[in-house]
C-alpha atoms as a PDB file:
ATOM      1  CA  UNK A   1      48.903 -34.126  18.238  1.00  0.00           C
ATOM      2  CA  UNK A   2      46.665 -33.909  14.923  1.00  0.00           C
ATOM      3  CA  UNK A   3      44.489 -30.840  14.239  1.00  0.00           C
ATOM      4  CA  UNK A   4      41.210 -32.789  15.150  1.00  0.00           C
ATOM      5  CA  UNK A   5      42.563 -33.543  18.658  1.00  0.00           C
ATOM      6  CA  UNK A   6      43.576 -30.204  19.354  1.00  0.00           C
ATOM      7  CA  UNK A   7      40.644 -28.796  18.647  1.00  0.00           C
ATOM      8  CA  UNK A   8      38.930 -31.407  20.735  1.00  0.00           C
ATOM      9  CA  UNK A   9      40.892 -30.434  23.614  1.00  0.00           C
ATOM     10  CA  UNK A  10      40.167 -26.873  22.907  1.00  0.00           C
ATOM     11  CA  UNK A  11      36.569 -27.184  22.762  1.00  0.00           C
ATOM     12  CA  UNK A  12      36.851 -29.119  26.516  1.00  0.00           C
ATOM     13  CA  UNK A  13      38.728 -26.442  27.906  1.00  0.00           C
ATOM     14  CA  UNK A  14      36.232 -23.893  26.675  1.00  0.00           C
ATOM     15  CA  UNK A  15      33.544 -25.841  27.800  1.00  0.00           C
ATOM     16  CA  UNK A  16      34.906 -26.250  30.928  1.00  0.00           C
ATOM     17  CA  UNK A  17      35.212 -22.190  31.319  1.00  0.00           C
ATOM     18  CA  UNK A  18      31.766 -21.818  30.464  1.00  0.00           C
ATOM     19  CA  UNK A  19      31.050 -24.079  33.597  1.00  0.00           C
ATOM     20  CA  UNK A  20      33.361 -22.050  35.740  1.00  0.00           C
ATOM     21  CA  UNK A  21      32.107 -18.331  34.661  1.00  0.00           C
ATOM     22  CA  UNK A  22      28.360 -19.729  34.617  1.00  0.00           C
ATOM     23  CA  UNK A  23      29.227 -21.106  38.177  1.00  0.00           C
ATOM     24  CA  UNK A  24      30.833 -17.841  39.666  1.00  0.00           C
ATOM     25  CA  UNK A  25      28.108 -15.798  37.968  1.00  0.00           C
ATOM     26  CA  UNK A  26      25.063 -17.432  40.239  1.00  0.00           C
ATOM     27  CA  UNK A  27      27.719 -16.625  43.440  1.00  0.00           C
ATOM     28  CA  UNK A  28      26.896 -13.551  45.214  1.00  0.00           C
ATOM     29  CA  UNK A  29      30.437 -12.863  46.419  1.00  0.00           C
ATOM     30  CA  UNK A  30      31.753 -13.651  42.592  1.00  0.00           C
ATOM     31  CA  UNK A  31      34.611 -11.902  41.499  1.00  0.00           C
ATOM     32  CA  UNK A  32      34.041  -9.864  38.537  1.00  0.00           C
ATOM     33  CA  UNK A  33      37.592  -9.325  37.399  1.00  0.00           C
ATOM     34  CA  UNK A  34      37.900 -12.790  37.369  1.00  0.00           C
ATOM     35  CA  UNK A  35      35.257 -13.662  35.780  1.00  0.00           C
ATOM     36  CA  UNK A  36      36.158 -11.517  32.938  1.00  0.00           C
ATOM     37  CA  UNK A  37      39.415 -12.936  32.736  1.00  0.00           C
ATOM     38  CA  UNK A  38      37.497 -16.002  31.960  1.00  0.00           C
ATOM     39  CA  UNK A  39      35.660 -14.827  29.342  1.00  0.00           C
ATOM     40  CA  UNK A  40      38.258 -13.371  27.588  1.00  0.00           C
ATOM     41  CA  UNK A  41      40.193 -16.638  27.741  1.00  0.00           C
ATOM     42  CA  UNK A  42      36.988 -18.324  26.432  1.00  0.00           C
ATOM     43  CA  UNK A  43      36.879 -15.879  23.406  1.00  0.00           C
ATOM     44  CA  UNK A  44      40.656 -16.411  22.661  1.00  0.00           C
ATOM     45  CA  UNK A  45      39.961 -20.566  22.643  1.00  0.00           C
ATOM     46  CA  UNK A  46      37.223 -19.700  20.373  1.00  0.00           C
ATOM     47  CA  UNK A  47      38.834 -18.064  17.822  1.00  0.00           C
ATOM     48  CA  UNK A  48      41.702 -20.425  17.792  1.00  0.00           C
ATOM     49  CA  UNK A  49      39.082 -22.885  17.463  1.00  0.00           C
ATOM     50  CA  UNK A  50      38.051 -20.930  14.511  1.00  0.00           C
ATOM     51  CA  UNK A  51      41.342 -20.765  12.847  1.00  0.00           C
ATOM     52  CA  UNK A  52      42.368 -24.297  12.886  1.00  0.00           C
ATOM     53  CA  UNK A  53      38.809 -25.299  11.650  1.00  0.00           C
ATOM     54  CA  UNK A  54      39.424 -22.728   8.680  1.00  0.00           C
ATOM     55  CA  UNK A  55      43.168 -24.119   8.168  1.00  0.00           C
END
């Protein structure tokens, strides 16, 4: 798997978390522990994003 496509696959899965937390956030019975969870998956894709972009 190259760098590029990686990343790619990063940014979908991040995206796709986004969705999910955005989702669970207009629910009235969301749960907020996981939707924290989410978000700090979300920041961890990001910076690995970030890293490989900088590599």
């Amino acid at each position: 798997m190259t760098v590029a496509s990686h990343i790619a696959e990063l940014k979908k899965k991040h995206e796709h978390l986004s969705e999910m937390v955005e989702q669970a956030q207009r629910s009235p019975a969301s749960d907020d522990l996981q939707i924290a969870e989410w978000k700090k998956m979300k920041l961890k894709i990001k910076e690995e994003i970030s890293r490989l972009q900088q590599a």
